[in-house]
PDB file of N, CA and C in Angstrom:
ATOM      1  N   UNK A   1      22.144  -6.828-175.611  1.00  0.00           N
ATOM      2  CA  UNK A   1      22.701  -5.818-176.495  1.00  0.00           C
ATOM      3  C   UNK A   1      21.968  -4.482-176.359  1.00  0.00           C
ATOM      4  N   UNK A   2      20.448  -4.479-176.306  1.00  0.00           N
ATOM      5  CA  UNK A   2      19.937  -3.153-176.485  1.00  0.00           C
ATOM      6  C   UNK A   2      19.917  -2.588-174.456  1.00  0.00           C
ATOM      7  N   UNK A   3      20.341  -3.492-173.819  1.00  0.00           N
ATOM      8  CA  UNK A   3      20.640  -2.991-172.781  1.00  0.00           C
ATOM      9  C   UNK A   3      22.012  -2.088-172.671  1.00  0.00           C
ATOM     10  N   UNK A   4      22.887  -2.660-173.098  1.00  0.00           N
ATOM     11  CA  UNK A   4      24.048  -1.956-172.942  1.00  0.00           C
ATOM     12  C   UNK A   4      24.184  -0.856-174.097  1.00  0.00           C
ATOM     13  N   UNK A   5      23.342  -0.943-174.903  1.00  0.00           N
ATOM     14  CA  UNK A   5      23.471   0.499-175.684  1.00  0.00           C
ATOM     15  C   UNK A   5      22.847   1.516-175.090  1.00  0.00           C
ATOM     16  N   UNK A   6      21.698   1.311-174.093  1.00  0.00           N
ATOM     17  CA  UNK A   6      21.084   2.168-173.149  1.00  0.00           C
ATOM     18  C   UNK A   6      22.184   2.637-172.381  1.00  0.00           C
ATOM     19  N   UNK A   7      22.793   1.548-171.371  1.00  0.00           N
ATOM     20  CA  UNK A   7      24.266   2.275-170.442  1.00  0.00           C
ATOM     21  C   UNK A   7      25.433   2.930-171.309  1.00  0.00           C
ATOM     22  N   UNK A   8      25.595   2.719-172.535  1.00  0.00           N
ATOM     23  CA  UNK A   8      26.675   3.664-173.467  1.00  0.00           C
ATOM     24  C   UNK A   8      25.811   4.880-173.672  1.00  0.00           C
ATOM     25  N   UNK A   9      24.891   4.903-174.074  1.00  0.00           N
ATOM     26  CA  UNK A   9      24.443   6.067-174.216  1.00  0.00           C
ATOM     27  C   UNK A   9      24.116   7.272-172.847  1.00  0.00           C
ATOM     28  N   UNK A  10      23.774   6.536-171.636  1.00  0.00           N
ATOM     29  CA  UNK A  10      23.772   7.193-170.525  1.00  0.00           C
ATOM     30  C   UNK A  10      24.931   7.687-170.195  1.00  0.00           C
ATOM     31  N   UNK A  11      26.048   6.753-170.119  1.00  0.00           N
ATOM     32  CA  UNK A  11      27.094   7.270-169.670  1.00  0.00           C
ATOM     33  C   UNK A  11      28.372   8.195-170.414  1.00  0.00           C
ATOM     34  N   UNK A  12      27.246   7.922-171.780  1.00  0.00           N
ATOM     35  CA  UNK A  12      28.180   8.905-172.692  1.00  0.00           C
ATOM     36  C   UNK A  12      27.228  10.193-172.549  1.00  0.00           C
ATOM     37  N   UNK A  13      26.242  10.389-172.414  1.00  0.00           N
ATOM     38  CA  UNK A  13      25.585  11.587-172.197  1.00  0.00           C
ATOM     39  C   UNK A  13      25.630  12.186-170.822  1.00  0.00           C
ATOM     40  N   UNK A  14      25.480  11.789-169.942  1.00  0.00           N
ATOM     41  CA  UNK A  14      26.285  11.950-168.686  1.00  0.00           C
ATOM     42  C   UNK A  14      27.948  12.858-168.472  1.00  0.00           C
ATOM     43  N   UNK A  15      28.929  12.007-168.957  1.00  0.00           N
ATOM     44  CA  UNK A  15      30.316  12.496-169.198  1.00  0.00           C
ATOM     45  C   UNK A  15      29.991  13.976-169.961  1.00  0.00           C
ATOM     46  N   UNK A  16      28.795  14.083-170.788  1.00  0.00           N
ATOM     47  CA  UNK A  16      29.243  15.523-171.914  1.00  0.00           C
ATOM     48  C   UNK A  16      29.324  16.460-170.829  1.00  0.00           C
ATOM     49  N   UNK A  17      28.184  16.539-169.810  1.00  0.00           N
ATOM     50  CA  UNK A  17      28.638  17.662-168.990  1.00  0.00           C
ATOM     51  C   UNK A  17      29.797  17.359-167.891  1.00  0.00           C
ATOM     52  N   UNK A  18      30.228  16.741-167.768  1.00  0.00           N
ATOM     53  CA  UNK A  18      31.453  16.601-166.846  1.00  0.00           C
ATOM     54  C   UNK A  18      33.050  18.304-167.209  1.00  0.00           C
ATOM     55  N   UNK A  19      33.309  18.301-168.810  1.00  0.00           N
ATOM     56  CA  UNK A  19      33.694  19.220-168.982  1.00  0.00           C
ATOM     57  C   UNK A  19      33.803  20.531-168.562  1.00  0.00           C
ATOM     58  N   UNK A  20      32.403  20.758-168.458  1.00  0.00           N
ATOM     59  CA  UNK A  20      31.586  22.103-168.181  1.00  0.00           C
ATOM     60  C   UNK A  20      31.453  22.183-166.120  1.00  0.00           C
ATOM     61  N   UNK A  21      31.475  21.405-165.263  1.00  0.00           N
ATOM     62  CA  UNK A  21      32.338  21.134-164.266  1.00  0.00           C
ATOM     63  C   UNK A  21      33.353  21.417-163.714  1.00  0.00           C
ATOM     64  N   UNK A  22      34.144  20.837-164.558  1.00  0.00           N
ATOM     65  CA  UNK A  22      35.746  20.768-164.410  1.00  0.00           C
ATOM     66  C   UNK A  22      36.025  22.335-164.613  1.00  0.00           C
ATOM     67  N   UNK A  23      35.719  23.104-165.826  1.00  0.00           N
ATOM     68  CA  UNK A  23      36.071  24.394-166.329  1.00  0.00           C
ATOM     69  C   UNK A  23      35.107  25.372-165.088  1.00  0.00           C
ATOM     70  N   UNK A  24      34.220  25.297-164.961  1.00  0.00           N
ATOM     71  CA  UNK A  24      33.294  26.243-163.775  1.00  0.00           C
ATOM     72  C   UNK A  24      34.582  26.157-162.436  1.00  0.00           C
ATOM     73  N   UNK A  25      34.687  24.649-162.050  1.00  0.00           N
ATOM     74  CA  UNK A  25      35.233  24.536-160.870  1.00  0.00           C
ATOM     75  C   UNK A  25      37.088  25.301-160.822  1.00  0.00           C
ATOM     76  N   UNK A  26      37.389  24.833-162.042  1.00  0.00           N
ATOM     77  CA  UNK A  26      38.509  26.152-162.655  1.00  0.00           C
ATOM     78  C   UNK A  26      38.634  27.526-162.221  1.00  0.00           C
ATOM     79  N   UNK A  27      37.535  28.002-163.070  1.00  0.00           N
ATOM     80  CA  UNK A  27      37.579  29.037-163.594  1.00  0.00           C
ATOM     81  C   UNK A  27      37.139  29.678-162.300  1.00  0.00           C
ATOM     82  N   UNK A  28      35.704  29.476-161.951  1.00  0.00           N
ATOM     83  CA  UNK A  28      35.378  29.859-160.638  1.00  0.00           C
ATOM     84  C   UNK A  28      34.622  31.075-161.698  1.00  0.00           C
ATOM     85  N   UNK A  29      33.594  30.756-162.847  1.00  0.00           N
ATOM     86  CA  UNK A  29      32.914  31.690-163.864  1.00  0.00           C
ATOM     87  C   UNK A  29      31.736  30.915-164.588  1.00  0.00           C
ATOM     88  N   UNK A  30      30.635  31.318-164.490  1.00  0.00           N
ATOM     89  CA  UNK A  30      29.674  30.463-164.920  1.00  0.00           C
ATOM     90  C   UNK A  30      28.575  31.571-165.871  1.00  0.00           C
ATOM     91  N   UNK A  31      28.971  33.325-165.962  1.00  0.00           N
ATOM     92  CA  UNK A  31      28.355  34.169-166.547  1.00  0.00           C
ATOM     93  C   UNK A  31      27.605  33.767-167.616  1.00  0.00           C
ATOM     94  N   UNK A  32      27.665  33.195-168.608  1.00  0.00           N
ATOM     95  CA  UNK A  32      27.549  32.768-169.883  1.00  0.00           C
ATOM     96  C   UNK A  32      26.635  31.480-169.528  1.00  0.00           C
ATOM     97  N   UNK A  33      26.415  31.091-168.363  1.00  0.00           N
ATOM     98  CA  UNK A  33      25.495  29.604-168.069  1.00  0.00           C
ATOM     99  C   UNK A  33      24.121  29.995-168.072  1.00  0.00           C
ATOM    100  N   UNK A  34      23.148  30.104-168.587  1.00  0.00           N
ATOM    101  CA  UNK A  34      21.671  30.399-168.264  1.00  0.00           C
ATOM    102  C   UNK A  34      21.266  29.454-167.274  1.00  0.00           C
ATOM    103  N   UNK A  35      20.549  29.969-166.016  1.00  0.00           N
ATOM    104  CA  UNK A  35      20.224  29.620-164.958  1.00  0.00           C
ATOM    105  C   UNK A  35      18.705  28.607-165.296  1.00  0.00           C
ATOM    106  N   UNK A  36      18.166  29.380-166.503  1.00  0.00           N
ATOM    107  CA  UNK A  36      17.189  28.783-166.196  1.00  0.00           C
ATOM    108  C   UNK A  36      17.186  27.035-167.403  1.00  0.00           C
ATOM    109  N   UNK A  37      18.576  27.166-167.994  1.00  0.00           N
ATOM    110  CA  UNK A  37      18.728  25.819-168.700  1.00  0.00           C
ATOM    111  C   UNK A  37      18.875  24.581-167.680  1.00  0.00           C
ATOM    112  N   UNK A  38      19.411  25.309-166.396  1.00  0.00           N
ATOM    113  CA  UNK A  38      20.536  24.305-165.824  1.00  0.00           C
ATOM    114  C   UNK A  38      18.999  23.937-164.782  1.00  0.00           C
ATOM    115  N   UNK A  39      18.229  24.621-164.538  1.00  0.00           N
ATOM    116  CA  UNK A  39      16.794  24.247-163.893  1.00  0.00           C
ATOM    117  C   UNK A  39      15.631  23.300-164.577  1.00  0.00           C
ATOM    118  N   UNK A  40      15.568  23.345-165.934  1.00  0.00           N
ATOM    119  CA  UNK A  40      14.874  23.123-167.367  1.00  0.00           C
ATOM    120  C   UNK A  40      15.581  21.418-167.134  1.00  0.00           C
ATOM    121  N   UNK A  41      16.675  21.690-167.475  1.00  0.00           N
ATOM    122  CA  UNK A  41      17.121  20.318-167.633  1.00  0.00           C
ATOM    123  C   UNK A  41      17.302  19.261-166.052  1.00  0.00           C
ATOM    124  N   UNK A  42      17.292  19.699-165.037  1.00  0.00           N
ATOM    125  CA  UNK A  42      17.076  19.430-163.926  1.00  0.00           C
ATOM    126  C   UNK A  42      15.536  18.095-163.912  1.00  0.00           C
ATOM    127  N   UNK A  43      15.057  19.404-164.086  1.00  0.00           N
ATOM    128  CA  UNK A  43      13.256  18.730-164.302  1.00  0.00           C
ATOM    129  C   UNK A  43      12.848  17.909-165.147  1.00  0.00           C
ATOM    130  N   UNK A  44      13.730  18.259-166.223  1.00  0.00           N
ATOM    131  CA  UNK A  44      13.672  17.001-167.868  1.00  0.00           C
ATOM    132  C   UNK A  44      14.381  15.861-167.484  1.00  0.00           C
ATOM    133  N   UNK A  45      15.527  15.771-166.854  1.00  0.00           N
ATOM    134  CA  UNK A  45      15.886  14.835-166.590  1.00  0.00           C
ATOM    135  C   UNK A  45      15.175  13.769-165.166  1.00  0.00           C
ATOM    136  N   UNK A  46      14.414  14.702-164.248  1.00  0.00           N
ATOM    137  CA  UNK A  46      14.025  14.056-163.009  1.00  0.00           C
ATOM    138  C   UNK A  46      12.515  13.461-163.228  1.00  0.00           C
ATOM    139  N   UNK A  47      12.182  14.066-164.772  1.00  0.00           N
ATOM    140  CA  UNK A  47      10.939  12.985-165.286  1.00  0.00           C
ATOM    141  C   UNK A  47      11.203  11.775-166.126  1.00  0.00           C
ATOM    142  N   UNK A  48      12.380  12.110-166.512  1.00  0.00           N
ATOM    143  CA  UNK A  48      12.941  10.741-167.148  1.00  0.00           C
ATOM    144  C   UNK A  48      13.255   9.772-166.161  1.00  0.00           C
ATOM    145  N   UNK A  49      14.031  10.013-164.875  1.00  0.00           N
ATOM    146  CA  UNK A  49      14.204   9.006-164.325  1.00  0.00           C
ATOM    147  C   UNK A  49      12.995   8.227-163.647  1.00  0.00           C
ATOM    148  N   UNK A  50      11.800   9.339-163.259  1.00  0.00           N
ATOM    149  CA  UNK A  50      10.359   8.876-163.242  1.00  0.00           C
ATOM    150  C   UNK A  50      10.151   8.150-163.755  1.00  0.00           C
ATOM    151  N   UNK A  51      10.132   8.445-165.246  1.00  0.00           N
ATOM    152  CA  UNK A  51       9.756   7.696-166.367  1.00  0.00           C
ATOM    153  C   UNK A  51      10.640   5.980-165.973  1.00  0.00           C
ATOM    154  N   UNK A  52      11.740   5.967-166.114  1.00  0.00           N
ATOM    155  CA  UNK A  52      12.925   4.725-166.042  1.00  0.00           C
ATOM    156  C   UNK A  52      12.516   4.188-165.011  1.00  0.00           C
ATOM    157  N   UNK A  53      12.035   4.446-163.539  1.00  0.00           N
ATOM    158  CA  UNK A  53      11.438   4.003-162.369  1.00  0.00           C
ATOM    159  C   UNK A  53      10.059   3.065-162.911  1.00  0.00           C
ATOM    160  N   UNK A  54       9.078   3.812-163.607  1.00  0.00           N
ATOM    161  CA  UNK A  54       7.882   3.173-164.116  1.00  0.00           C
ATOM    162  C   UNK A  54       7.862   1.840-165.271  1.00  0.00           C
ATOM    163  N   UNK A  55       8.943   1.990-165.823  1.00  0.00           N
ATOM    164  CA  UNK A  55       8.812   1.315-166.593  1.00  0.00           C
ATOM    165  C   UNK A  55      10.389   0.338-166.768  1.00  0.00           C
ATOM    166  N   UNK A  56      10.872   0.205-165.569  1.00  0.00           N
ATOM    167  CA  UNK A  56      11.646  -0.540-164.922  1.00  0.00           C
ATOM    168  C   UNK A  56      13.021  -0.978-165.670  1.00  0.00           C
ATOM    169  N   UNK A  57      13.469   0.422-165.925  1.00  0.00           N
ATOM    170  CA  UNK A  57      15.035   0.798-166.958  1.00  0.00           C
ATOM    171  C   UNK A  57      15.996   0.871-166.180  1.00  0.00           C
ATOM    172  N   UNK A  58      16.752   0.415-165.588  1.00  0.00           N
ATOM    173  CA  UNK A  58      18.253   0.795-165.052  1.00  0.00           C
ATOM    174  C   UNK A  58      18.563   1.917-165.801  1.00  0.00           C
ATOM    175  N   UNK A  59      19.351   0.930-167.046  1.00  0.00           N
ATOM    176  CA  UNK A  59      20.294   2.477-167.612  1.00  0.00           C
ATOM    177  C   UNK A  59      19.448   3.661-167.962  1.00  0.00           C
ATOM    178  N   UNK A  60      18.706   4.275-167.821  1.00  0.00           N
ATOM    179  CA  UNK A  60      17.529   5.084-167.956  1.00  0.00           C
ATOM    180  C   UNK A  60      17.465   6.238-166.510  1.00  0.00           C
ATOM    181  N   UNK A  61      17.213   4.841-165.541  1.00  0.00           N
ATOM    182  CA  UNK A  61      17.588   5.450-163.818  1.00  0.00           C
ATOM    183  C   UNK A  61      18.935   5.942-163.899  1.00  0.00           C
ATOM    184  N   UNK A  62      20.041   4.886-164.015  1.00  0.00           N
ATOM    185  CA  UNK A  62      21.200   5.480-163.071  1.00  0.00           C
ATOM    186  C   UNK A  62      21.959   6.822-164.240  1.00  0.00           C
ATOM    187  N   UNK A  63      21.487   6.729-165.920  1.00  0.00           N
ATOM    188  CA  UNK A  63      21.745   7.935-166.719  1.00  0.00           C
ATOM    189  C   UNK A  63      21.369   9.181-165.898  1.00  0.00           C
ATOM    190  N   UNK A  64      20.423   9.194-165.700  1.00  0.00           N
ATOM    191  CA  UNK A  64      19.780  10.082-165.511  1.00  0.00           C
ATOM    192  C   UNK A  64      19.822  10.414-163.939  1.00  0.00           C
ATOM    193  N   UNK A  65      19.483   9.992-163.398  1.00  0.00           N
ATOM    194  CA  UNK A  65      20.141  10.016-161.891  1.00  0.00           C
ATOM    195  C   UNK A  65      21.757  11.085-161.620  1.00  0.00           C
ATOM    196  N   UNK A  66      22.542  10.547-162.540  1.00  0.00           N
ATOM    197  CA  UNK A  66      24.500  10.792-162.410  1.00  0.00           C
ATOM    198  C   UNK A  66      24.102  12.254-163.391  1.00  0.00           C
ATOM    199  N   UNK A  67      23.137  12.081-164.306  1.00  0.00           N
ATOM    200  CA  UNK A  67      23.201  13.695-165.086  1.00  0.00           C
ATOM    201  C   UNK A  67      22.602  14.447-163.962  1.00  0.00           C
ATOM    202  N   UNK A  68      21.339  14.313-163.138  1.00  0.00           N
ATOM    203  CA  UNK A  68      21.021  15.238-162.073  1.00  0.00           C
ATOM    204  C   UNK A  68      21.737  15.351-161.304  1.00  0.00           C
ATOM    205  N   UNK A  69      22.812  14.910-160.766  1.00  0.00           N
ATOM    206  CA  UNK A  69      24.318  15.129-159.674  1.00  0.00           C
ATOM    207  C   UNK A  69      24.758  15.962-160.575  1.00  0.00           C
ATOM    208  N   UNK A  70      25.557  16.192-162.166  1.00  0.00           N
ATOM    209  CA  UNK A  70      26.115  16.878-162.538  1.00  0.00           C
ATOM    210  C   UNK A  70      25.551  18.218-162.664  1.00  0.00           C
ATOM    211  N   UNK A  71      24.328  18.328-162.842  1.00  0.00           N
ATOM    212  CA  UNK A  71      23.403  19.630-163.077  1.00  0.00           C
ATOM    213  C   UNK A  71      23.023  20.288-161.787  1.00  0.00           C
ATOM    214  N   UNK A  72      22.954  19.326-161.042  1.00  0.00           N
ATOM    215  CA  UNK A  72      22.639  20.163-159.510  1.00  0.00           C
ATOM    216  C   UNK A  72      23.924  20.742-159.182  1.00  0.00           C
ATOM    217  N   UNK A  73      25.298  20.224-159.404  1.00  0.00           N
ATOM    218  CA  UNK A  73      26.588  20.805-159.070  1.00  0.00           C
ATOM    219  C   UNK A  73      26.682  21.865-160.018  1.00  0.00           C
ATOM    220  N   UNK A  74      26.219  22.047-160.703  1.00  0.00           N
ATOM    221  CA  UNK A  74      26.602  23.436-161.755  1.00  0.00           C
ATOM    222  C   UNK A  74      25.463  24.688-161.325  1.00  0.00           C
ATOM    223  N   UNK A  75      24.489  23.862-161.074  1.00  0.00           N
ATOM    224  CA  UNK A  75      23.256  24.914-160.448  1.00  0.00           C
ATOM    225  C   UNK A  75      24.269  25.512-159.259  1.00  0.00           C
ATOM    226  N   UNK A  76      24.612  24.841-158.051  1.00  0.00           N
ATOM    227  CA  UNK A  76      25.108  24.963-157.177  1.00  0.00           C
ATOM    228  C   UNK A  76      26.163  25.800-157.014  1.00  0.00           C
ATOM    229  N   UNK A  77      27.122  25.741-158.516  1.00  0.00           N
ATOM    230  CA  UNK A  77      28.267  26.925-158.902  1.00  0.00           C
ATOM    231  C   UNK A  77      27.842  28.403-159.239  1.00  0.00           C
ATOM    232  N   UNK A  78      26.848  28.030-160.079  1.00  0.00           N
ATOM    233  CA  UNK A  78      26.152  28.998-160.233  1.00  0.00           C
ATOM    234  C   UNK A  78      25.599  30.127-159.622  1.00  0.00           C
ATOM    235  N   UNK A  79      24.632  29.563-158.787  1.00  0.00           N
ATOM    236  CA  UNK A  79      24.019  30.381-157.519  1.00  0.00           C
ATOM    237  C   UNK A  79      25.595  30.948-156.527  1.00  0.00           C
ATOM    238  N   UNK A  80      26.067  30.323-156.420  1.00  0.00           N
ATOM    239  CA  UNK A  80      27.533  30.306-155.957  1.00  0.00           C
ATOM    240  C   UNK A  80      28.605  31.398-155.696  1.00  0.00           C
ATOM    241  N   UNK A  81      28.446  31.605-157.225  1.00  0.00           N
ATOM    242  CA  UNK A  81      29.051  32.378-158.319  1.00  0.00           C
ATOM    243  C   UNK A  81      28.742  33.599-158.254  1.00  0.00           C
ATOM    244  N   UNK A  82      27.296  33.883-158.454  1.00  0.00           N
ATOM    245  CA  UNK A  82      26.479  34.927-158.719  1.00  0.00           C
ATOM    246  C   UNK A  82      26.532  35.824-157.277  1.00  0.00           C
ATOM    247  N   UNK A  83      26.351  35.185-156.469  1.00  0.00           N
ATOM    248  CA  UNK A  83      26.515  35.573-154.912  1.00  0.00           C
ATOM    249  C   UNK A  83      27.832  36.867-154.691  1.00  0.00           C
ATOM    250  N   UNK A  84      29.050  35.925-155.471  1.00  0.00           N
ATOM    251  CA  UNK A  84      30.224  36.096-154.991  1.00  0.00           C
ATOM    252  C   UNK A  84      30.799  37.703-155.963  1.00  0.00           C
ATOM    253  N   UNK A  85      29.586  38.383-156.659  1.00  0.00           N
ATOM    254  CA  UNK A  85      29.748  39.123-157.872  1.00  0.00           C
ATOM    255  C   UNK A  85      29.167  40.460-156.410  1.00  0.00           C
TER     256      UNK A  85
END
């Protein structure tokens, strides 16, 4: 049980930025994104999965893991973006 509330909670925290994705990849507009959140949380999340590695968490790893794919793709719009101004 307290395993799979770990994977609901990953994968529900995960999905929140999926939105913010979809609308960048839209819009093709990320002005309003602070560069240095989408870096901040990069690093917060790549010590958590540290953390989930050490102390031998799946849902912890692969949360956090699928949120650094989503944040590196928005970094990636970003820089992207900014270029294209």
């Amino acid at each position: 049980m307290i395993k799979e509330l770990g994977l609901l909670a990953g994968f529900l925290t995960t999905l929140s930025f999926l939105p913010q994705v979809v609308k960048s990849l839209k819009t093709k507009h990320m002005d309003d994104f602070n560069i240095w959140f989408l870096i901040l949380m990069i690093v917060g999340l790549s010590l958590w999965t540290v953390y989930g590695f050490m102390i031998k968490q799946l849902p912890i790893i692969i949360a956090n893991l699928a949120t650094i794919s989503l944040n590196l793709m928005l970094l990636g719009l970003k820089i992207k973006y900014q270029k294209q101004k």
